[in-house]
PDB file of N, CA and C in Angstrom:
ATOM      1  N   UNK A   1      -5.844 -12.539   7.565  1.00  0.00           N
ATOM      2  CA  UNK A   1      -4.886 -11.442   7.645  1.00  0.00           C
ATOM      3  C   UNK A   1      -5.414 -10.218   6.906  1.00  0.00           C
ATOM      4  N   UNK A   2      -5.691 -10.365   5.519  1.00  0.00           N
ATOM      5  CA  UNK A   2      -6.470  -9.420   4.793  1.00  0.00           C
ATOM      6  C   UNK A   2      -7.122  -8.329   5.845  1.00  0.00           C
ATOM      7  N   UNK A   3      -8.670  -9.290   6.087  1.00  0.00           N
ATOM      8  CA  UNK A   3      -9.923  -9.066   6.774  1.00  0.00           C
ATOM      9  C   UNK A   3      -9.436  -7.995   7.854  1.00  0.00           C
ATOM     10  N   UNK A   4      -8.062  -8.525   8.251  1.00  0.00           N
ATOM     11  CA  UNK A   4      -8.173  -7.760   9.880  1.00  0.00           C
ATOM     12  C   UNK A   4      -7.225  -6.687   9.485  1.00  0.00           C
ATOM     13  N   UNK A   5      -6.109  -6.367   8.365  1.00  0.00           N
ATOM     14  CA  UNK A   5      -6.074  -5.201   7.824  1.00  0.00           C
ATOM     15  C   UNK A   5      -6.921  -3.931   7.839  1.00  0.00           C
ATOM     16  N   UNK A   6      -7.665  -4.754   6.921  1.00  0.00           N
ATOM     17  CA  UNK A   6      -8.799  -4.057   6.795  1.00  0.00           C
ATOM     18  C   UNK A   6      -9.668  -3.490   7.837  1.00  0.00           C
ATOM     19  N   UNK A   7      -9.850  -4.047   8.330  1.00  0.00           N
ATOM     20  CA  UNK A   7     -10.597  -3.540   9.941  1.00  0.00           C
ATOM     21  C   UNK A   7      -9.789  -2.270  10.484  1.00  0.00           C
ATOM     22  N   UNK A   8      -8.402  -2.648  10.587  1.00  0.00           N
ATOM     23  CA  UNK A   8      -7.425  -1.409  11.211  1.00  0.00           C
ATOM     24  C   UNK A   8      -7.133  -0.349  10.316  1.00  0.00           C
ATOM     25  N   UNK A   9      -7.554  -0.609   8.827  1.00  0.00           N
ATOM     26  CA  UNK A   9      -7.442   0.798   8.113  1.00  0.00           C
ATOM     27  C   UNK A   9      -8.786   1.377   8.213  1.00  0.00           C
ATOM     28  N   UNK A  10     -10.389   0.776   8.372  1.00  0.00           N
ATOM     29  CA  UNK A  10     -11.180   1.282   8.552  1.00  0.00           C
ATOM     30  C   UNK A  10     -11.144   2.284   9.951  1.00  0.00           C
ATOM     31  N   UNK A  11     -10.790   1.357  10.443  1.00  0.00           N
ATOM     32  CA  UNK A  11     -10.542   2.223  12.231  1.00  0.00           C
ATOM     33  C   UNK A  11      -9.752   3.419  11.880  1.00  0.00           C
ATOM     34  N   UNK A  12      -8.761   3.419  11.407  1.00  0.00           N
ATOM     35  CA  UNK A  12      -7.812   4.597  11.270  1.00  0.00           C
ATOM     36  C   UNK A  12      -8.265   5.422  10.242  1.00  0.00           C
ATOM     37  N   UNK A  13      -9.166   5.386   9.006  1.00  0.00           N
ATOM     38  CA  UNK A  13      -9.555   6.165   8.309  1.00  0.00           C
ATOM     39  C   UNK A  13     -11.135   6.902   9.222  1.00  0.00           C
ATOM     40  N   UNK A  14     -11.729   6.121  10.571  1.00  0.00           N
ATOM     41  CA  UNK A  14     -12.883   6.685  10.741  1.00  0.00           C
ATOM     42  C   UNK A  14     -13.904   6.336   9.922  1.00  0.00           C
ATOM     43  N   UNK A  15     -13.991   4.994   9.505  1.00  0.00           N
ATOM     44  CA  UNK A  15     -15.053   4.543   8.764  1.00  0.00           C
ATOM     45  C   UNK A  15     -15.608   3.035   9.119  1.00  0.00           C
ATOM     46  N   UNK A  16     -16.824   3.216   8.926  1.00  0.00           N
ATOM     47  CA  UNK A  16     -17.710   1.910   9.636  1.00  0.00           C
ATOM     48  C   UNK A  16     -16.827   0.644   9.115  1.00  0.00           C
ATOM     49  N   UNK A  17     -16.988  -0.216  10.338  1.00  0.00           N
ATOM     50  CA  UNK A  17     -15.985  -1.657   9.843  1.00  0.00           C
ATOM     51  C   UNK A  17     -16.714  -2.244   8.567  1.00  0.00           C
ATOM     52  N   UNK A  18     -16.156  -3.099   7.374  1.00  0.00           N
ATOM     53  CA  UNK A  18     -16.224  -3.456   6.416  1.00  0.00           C
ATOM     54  C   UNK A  18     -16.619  -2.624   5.441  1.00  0.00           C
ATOM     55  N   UNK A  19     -16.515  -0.839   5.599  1.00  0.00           N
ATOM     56  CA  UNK A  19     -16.579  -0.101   4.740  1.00  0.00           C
ATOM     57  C   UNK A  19     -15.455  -0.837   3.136  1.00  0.00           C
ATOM     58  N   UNK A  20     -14.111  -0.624   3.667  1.00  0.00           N
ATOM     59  CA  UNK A  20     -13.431  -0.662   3.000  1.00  0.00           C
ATOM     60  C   UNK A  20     -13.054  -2.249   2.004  1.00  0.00           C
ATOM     61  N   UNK A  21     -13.370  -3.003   2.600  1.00  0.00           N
ATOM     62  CA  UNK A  21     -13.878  -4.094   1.866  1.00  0.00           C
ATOM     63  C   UNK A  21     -14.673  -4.346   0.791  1.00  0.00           C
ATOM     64  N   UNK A  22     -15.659  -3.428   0.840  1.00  0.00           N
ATOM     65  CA  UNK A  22     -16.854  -3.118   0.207  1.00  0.00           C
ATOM     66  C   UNK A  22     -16.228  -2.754  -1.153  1.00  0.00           C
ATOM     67  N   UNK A  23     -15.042  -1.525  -1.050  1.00  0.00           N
ATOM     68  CA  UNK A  23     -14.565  -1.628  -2.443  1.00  0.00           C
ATOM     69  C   UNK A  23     -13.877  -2.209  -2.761  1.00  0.00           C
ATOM     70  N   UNK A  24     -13.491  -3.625  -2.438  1.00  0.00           N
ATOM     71  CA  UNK A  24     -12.329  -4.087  -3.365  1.00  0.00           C
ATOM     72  C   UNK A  24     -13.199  -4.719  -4.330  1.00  0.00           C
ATOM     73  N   UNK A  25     -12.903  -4.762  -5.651  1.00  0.00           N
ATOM     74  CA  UNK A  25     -13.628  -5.531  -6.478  1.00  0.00           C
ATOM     75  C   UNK A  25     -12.055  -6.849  -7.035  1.00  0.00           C
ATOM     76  N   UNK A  26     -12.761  -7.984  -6.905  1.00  0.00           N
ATOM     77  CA  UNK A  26     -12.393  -9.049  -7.516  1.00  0.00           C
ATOM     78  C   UNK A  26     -12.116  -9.163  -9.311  1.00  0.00           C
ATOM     79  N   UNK A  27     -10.911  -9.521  -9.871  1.00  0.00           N
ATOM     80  CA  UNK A  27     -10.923  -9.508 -11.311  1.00  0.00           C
ATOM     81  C   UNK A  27     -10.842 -10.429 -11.345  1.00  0.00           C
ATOM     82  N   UNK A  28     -11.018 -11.716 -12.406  1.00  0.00           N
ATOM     83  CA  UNK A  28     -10.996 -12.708 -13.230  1.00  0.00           C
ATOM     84  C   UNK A  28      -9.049 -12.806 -13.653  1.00  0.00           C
ATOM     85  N   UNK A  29      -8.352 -13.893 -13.188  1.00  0.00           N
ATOM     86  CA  UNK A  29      -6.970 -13.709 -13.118  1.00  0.00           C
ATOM     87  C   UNK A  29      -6.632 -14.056 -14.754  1.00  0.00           C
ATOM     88  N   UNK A  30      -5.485 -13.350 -15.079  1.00  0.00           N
ATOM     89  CA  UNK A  30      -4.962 -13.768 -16.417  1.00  0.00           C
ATOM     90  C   UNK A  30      -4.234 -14.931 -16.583  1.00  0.00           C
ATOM     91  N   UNK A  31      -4.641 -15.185 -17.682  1.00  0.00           N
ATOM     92  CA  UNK A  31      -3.596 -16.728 -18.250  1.00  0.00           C
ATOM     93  C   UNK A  31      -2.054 -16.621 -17.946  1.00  0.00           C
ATOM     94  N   UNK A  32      -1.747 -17.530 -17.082  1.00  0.00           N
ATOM     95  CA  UNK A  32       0.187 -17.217 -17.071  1.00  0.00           C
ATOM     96  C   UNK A  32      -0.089 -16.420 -15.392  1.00  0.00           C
ATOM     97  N   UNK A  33      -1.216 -15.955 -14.863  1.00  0.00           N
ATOM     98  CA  UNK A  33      -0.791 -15.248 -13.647  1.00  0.00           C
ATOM     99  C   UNK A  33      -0.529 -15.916 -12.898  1.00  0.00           C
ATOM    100  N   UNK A  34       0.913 -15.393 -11.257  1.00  0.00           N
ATOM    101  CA  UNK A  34       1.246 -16.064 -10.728  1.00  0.00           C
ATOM    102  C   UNK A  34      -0.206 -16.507 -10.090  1.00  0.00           C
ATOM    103  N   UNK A  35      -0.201 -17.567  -9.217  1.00  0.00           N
ATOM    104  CA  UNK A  35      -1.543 -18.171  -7.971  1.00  0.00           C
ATOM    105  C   UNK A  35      -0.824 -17.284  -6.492  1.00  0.00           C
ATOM    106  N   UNK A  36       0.150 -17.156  -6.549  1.00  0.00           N
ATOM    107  CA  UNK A  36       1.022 -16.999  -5.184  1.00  0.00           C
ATOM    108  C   UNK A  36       2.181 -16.439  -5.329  1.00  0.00           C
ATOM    109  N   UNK A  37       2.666 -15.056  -4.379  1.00  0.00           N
ATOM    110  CA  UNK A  37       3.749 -14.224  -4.205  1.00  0.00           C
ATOM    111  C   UNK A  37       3.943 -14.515  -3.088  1.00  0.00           C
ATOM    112  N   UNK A  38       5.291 -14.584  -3.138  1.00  0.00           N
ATOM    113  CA  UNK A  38       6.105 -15.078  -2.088  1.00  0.00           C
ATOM    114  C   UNK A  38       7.142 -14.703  -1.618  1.00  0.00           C
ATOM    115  N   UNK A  39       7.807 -13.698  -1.445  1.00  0.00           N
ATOM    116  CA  UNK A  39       9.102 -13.220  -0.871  1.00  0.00           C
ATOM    117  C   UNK A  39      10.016 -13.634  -0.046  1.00  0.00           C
ATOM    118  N   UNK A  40      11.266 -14.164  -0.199  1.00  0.00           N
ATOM    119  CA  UNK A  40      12.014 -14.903   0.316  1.00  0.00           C
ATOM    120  C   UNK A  40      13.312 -14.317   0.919  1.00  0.00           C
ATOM    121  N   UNK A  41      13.257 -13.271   2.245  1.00  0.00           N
ATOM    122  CA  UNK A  41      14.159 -12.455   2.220  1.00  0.00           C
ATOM    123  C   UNK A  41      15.429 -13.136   2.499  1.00  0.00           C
ATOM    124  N   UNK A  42      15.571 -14.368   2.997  1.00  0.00           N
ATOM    125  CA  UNK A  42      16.723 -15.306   3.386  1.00  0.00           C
ATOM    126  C   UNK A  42      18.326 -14.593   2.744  1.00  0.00           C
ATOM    127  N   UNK A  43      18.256 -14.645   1.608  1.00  0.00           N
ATOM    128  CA  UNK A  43      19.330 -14.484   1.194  1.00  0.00           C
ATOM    129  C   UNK A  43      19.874 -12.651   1.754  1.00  0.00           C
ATOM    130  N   UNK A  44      19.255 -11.807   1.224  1.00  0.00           N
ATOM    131  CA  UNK A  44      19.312 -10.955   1.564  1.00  0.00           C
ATOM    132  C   UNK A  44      20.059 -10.432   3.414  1.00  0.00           C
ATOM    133  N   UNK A  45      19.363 -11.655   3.797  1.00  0.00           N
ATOM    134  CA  UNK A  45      19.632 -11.603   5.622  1.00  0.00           C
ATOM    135  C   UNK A  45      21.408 -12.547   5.448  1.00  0.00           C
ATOM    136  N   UNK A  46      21.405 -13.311   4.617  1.00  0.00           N
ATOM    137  CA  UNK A  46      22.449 -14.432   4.648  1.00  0.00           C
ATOM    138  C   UNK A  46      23.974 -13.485   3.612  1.00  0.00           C
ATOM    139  N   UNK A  47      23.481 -13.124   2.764  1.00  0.00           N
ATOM    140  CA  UNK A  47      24.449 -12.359   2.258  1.00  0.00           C
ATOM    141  C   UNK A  47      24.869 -10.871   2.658  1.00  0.00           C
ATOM    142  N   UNK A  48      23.310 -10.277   2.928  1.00  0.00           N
ATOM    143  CA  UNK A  48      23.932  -8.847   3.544  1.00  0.00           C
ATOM    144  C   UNK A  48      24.071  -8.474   4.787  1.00  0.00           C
ATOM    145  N   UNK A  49      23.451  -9.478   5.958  1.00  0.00           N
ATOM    146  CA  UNK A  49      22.799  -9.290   7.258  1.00  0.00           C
ATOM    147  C   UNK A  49      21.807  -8.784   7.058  1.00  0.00           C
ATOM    148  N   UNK A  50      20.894  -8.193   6.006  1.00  0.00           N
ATOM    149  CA  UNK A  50      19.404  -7.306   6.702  1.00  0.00           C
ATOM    150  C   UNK A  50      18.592  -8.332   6.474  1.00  0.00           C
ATOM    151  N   UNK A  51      17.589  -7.154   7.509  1.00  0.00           N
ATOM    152  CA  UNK A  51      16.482  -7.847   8.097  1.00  0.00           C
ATOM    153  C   UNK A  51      15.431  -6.831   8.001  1.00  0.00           C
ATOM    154  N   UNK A  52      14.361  -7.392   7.945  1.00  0.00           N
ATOM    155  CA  UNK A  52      13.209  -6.162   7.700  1.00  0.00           C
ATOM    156  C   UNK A  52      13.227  -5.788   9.705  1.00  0.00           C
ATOM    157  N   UNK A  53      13.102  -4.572   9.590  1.00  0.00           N
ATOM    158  CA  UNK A  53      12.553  -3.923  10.747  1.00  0.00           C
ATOM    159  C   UNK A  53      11.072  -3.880  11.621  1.00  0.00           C
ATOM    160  N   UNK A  54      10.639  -4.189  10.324  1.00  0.00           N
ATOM    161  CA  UNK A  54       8.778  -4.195  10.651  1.00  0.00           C
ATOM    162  C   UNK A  54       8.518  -5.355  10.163  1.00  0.00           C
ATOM    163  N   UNK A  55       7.219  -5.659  10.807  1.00  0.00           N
ATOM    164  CA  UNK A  55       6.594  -6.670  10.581  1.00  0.00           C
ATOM    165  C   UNK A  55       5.703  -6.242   8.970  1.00  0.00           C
ATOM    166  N   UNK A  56       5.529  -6.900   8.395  1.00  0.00           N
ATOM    167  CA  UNK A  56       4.148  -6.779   7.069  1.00  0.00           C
ATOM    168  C   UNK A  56       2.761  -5.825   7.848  1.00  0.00           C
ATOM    169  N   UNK A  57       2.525  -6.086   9.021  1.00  0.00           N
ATOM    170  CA  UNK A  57       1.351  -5.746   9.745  1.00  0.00           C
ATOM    171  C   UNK A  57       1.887  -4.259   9.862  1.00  0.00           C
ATOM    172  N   UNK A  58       2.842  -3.945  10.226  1.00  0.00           N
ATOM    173  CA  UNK A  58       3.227  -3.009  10.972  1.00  0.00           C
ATOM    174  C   UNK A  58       4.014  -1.631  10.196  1.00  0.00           C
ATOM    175  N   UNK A  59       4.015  -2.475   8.739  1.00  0.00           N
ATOM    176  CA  UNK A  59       4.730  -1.559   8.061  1.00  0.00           C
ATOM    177  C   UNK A  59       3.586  -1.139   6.939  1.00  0.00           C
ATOM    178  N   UNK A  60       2.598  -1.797   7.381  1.00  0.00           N
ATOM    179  CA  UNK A  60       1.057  -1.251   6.518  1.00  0.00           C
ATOM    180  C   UNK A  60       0.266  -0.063   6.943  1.00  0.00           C
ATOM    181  N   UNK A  61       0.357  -0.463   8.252  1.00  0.00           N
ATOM    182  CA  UNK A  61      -0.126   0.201   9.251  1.00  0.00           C
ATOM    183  C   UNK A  61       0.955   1.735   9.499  1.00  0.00           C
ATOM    184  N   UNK A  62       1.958   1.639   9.182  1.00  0.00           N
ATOM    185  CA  UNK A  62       3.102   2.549   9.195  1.00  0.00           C
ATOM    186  C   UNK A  62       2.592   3.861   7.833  1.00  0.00           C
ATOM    187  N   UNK A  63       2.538   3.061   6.759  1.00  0.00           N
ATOM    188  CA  UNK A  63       1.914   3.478   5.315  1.00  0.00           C
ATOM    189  C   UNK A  63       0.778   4.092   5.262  1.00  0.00           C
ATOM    190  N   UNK A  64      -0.147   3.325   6.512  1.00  0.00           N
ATOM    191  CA  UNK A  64      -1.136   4.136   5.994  1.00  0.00           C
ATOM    192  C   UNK A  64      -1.158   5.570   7.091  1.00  0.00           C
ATOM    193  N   UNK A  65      -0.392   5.501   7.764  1.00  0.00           N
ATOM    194  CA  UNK A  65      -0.631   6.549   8.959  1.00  0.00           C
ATOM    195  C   UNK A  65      -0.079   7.754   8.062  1.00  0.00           C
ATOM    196  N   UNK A  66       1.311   7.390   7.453  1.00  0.00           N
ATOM    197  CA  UNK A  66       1.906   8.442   6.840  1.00  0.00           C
ATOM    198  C   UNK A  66       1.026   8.918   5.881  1.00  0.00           C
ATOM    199  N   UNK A  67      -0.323   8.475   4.873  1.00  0.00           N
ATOM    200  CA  UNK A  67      -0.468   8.699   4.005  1.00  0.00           C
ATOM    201  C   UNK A  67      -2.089   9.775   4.707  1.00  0.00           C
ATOM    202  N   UNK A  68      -2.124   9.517   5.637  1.00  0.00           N
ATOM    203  CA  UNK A  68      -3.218  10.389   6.701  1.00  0.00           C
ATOM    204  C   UNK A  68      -2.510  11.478   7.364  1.00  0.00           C
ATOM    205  N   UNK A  69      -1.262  11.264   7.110  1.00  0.00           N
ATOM    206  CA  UNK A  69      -0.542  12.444   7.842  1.00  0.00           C
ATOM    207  C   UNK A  69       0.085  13.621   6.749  1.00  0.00           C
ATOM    208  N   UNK A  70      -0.325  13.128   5.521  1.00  0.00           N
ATOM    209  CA  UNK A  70       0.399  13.780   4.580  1.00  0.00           C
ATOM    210  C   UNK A  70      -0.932  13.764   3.477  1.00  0.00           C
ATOM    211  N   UNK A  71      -2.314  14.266   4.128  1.00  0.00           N
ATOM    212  CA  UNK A  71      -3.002  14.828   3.303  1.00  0.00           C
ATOM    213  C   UNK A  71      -2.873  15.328   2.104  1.00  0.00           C
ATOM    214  N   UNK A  72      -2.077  16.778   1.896  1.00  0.00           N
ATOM    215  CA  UNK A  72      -1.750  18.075   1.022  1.00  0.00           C
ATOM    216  C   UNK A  72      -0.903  17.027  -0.136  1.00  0.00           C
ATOM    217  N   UNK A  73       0.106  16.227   0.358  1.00  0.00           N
ATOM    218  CA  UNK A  73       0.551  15.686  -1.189  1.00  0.00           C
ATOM    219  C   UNK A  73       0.005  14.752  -1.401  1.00  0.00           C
ATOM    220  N   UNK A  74      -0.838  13.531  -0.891  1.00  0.00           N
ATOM    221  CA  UNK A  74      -1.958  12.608  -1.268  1.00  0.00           C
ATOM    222  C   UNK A  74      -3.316  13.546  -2.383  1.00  0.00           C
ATOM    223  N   UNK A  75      -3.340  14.670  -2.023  1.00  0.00           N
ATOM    224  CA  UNK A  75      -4.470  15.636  -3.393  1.00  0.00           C
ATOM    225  C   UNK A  75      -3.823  15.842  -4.249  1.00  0.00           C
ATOM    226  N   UNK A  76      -2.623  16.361  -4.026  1.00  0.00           N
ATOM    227  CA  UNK A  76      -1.630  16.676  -4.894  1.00  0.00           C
ATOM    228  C   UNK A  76      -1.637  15.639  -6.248  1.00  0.00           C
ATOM    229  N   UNK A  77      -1.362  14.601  -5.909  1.00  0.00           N
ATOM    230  CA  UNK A  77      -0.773  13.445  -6.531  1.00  0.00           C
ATOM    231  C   UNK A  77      -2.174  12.754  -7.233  1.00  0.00           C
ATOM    232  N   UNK A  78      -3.299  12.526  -6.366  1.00  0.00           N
ATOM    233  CA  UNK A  78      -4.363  12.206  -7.174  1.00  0.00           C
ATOM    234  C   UNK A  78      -5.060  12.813  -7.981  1.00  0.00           C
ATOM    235  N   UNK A  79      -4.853  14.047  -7.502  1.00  0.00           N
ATOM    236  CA  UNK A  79      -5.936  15.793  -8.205  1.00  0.00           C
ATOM    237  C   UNK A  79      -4.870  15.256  -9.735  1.00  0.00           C
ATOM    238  N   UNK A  80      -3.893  14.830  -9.813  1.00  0.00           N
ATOM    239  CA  UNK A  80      -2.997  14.975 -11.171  1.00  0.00           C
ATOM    240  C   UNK A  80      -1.827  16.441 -11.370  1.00  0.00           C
ATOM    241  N   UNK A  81      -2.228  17.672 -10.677  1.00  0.00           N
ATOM    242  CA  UNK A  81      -1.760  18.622 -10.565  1.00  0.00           C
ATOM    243  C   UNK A  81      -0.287  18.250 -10.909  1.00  0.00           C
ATOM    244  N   UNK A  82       0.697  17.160 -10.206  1.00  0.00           N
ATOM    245  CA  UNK A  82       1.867  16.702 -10.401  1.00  0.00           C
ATOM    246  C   UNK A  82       2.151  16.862 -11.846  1.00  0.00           C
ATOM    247  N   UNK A  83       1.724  16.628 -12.834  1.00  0.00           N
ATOM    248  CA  UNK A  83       1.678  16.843 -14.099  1.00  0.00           C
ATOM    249  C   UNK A  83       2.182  17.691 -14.960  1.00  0.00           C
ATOM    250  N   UNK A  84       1.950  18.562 -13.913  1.00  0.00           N
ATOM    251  CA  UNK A  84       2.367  20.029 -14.456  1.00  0.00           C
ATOM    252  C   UNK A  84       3.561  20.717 -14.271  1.00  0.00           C
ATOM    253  N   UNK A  85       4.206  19.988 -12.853  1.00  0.00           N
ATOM    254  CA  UNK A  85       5.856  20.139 -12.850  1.00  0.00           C
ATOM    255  C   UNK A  85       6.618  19.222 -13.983  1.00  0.00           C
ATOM    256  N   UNK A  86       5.819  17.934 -14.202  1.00  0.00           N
ATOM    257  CA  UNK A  86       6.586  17.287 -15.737  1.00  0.00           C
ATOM    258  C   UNK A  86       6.588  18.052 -17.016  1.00  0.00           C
ATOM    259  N   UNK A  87       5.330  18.190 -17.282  1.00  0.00           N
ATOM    260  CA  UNK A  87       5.150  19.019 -18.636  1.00  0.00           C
ATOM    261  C   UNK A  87       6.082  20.457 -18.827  1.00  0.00           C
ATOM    262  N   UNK A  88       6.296  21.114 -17.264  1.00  0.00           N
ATOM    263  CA  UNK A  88       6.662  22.026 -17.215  1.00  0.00           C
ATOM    264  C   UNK A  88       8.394  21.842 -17.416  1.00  0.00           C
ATOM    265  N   UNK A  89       9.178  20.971 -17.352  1.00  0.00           N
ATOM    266  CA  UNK A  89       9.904  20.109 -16.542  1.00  0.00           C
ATOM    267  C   UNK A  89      11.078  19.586 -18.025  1.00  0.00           C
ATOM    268  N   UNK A  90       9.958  19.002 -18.708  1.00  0.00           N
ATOM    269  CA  UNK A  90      10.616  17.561 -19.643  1.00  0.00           C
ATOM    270  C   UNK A  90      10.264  18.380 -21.120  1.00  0.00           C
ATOM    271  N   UNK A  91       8.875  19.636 -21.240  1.00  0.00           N
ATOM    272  CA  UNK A  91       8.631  19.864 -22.551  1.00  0.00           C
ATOM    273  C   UNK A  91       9.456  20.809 -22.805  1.00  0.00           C
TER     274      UNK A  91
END
């Protein structure tokens, strides 16, 4: 599932397949970390009626389109610039 993520964000970013793989780096897990996340929306569907709309695949793929479609605040936000409406903001 990963692998083929990955493939469809390479495709959609315009970059050679297993580019993006290339950077994930692996850490050494901490003492006490879970092995496995698991989300169990059952109740949620049983007590409230909802239901996710998207699939996991589809709502990644959703994420990343928006985040290609919204260039100007993706610089924004990494450049740090954001910073400066806090400081400006909270000091």
């Amino acid at each position: 599932l990963v692998k083929e993520l990955i493939k469809q964000m390479d495709a959609k970013l315009g970059r050679p397949e297993g580019y993006s793989e290339k950077l994930i780096t692996f850490v050494k897990d901490r003492p006490g970390h879970d092995k496995r996340y698991a989300i169990d929306a059952n109740k949620l569907n049983k007590d409230l009626g909802w239901k996710p709309s998207v699939t996991f695949e589809e709502g990644l793929g959703k994420t990343i389109d928006w985040y290609l479609e919204n260039k100007e605040w993706l610089e924004h936000v990494t450049s740090g610039d954001y910073q400066k409406y806090y400081e400006n903001q909270y000091h």
